[in-house]
PDB file of N, CA and C in Angstrom:
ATOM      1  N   UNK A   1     -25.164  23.997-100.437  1.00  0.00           N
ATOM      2  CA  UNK A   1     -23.940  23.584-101.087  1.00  0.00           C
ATOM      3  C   UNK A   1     -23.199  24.823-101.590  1.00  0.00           C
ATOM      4  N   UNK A   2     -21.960  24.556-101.314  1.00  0.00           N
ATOM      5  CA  UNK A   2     -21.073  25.944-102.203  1.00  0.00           C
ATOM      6  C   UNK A   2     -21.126  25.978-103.331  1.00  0.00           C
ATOM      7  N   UNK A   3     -21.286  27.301-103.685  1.00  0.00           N
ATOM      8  CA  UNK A   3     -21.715  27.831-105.271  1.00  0.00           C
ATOM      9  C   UNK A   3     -20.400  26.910-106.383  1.00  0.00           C
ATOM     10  N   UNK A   4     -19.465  27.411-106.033  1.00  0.00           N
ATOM     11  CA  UNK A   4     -18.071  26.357-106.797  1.00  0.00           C
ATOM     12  C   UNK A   4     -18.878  25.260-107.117  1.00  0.00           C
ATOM     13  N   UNK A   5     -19.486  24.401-106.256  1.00  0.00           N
ATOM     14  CA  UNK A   5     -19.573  23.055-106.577  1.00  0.00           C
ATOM     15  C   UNK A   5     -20.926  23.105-107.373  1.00  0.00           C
ATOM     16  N   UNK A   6     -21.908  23.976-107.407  1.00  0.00           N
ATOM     17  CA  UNK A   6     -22.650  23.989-108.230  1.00  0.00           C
ATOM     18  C   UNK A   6     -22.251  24.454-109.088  1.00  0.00           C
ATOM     19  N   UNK A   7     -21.485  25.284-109.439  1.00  0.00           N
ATOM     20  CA  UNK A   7     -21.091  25.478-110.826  1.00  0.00           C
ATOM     21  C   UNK A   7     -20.362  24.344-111.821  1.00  0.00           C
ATOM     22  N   UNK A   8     -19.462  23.631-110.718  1.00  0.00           N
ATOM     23  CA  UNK A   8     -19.196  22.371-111.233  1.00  0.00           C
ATOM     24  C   UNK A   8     -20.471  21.670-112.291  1.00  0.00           C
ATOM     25  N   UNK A   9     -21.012  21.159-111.089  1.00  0.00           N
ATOM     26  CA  UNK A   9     -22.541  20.382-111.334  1.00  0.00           C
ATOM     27  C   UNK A   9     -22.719  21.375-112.877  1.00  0.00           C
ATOM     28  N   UNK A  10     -23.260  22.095-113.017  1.00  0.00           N
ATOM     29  CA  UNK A  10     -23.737  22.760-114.055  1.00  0.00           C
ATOM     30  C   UNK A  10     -22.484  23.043-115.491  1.00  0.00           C
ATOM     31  N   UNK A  11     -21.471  23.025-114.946  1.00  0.00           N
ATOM     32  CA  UNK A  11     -20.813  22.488-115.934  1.00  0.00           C
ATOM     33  C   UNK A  11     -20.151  21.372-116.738  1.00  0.00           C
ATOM     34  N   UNK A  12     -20.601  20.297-115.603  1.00  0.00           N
ATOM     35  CA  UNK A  12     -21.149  19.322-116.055  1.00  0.00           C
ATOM     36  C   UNK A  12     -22.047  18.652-116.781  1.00  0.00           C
ATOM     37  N   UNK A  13     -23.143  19.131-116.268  1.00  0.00           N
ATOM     38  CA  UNK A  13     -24.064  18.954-117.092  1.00  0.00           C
ATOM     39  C   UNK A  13     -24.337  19.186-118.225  1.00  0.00           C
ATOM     40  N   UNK A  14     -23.752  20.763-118.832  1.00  0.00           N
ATOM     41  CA  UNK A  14     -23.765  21.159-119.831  1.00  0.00           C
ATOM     42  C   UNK A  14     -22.499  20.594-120.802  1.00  0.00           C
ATOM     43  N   UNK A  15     -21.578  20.239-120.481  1.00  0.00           N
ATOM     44  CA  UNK A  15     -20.841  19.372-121.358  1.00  0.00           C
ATOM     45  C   UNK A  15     -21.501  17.737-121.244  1.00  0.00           C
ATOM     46  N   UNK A  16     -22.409  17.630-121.144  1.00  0.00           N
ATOM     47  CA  UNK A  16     -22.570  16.261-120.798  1.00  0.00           C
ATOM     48  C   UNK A  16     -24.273  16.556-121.870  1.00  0.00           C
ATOM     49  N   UNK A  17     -24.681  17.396-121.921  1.00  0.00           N
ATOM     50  CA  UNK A  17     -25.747  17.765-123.071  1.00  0.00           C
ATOM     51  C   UNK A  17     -25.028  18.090-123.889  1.00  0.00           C
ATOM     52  N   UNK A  18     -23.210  18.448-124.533  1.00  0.00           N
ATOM     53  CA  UNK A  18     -22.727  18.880-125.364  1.00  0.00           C
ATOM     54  C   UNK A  18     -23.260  20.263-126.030  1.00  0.00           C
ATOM     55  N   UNK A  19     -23.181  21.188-124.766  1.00  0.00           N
ATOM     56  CA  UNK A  19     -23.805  22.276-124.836  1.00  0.00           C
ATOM     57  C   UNK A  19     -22.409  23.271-125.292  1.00  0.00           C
ATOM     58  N   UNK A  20     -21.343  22.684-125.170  1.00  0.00           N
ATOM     59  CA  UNK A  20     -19.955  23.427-125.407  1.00  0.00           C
ATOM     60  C   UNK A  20     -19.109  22.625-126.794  1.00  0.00           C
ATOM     61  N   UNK A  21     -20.335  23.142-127.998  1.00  0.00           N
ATOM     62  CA  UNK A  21     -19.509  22.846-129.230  1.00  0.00           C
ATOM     63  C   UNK A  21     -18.086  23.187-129.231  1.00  0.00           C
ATOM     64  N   UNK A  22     -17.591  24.936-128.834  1.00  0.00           N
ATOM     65  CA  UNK A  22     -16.231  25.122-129.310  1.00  0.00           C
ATOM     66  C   UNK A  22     -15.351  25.258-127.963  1.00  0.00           C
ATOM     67  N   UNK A  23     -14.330  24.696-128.118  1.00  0.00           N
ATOM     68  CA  UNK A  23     -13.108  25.296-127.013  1.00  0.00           C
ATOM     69  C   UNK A  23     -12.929  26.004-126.282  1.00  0.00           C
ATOM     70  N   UNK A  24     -13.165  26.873-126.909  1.00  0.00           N
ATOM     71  CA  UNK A  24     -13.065  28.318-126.421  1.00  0.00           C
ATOM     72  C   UNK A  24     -14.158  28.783-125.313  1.00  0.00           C
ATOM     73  N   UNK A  25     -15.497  28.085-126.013  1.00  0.00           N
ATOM     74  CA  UNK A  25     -16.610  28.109-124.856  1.00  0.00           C
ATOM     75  C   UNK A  25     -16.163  27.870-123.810  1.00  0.00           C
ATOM     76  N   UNK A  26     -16.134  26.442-124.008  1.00  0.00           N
ATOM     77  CA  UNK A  26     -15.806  25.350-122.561  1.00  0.00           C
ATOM     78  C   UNK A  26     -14.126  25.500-121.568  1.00  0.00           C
ATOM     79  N   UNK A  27     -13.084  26.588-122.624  1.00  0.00           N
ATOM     80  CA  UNK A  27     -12.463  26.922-121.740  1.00  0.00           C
ATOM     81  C   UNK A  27     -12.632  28.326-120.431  1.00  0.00           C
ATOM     82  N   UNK A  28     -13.667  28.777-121.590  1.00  0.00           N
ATOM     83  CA  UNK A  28     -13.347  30.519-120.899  1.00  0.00           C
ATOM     84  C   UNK A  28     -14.735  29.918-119.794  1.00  0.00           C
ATOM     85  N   UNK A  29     -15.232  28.676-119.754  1.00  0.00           N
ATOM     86  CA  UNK A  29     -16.457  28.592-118.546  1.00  0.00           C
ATOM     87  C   UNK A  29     -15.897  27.864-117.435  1.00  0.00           C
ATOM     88  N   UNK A  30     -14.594  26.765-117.685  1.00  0.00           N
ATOM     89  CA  UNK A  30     -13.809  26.789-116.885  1.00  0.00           C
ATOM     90  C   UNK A  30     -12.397  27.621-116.034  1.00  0.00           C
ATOM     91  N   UNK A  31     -12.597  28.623-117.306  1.00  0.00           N
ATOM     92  CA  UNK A  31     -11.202  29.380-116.449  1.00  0.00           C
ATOM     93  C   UNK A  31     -12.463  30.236-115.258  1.00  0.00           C
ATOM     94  N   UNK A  32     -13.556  30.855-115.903  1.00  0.00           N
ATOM     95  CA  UNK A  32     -14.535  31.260-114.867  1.00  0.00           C
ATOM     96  C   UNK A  32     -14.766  30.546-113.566  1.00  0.00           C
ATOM     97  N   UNK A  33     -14.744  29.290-113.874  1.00  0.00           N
ATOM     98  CA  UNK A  33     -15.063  28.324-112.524  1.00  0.00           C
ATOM     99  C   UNK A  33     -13.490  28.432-111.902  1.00  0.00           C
ATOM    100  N   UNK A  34     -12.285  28.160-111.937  1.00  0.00           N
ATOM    101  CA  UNK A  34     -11.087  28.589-111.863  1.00  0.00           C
ATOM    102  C   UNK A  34     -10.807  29.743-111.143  1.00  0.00           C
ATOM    103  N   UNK A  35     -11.395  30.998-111.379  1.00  0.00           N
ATOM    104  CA  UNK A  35     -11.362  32.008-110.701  1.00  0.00           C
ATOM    105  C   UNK A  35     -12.525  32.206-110.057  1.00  0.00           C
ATOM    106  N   UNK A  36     -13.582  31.739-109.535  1.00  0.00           N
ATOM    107  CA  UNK A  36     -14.140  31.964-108.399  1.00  0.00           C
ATOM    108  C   UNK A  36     -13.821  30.528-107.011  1.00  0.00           C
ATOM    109  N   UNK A  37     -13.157  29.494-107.844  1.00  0.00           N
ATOM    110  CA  UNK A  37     -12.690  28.798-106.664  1.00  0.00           C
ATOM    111  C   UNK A  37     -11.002  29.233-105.891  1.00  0.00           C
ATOM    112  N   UNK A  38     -10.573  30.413-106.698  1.00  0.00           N
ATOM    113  CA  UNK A  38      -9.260  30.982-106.287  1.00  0.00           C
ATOM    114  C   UNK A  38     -10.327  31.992-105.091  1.00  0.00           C
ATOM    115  N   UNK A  39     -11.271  32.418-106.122  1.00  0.00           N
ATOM    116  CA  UNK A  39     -11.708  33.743-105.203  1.00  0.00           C
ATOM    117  C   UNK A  39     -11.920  32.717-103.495  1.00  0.00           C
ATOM    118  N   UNK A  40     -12.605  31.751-103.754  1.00  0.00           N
ATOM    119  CA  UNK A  40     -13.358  31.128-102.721  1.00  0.00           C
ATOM    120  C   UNK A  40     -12.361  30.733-101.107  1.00  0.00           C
ATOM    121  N   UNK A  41     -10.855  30.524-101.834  1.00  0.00           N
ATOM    122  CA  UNK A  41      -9.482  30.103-101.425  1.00  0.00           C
ATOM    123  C   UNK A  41      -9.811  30.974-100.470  1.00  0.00           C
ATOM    124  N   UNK A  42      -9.271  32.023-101.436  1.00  0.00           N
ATOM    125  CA  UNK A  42      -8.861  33.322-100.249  1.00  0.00           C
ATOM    126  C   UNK A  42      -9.627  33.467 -99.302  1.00  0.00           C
ATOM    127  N   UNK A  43     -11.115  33.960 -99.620  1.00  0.00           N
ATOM    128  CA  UNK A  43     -12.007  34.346 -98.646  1.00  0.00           C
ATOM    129  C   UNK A  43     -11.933  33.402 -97.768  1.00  0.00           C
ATOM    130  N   UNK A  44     -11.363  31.814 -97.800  1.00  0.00           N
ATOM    131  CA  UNK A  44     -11.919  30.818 -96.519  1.00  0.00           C
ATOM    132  C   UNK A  44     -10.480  30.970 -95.529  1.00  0.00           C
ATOM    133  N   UNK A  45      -9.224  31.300 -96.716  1.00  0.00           N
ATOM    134  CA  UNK A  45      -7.937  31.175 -96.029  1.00  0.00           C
ATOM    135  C   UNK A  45      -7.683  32.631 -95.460  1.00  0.00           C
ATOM    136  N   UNK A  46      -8.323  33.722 -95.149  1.00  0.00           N
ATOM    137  CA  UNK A  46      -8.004  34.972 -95.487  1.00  0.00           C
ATOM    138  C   UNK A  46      -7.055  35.233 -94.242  1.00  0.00           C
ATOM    139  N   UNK A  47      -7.972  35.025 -93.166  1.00  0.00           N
ATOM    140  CA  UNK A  47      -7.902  35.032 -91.771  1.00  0.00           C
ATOM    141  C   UNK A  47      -6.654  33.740 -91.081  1.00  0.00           C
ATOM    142  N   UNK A  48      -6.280  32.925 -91.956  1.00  0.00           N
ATOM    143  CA  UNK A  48      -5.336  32.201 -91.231  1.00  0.00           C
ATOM    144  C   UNK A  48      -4.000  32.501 -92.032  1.00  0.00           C
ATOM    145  N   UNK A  49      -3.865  33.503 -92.976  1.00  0.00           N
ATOM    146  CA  UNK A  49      -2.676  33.883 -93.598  1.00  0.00           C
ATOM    147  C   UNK A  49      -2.699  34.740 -92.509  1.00  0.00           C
ATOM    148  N   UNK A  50      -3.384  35.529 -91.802  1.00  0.00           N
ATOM    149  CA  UNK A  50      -2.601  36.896 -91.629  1.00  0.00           C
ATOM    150  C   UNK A  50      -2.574  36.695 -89.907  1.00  0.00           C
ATOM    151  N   UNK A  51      -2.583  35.625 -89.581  1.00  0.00           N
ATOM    152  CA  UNK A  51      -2.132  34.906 -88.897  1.00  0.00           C
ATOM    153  C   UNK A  51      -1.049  34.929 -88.119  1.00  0.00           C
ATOM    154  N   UNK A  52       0.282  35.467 -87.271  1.00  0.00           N
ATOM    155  CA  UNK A  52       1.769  35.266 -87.489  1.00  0.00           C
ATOM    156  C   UNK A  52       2.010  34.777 -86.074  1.00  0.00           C
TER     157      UNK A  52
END
């Protein structure tokens, strides 16, 4: 399975044990998940942007 989606899973889980008392946690672990599914974009789209 792609790592993205396990990270999902696992951040799931951990808000779901209410492992993310403050905001700030649970935002800066989603902006993390956020930027490796941008990273993930690119690397899959890389080759059909440069495309012409």
């Amino acid at each position: 399975m792609n790592n993205v989606f396990l990270s999902i899973e696992d951040i799931y889980a951990a808000l779901h044990n209410g492992e993310f008392d403050e905001p700030l946690t649970l935002a800066r672990a989603l902006d993390r998940l956020s930027n490796a599914a941008w990273d993930e974009v690119e690397e899959l789209y890389q080759s059909s942007l440069l495309i012409r």
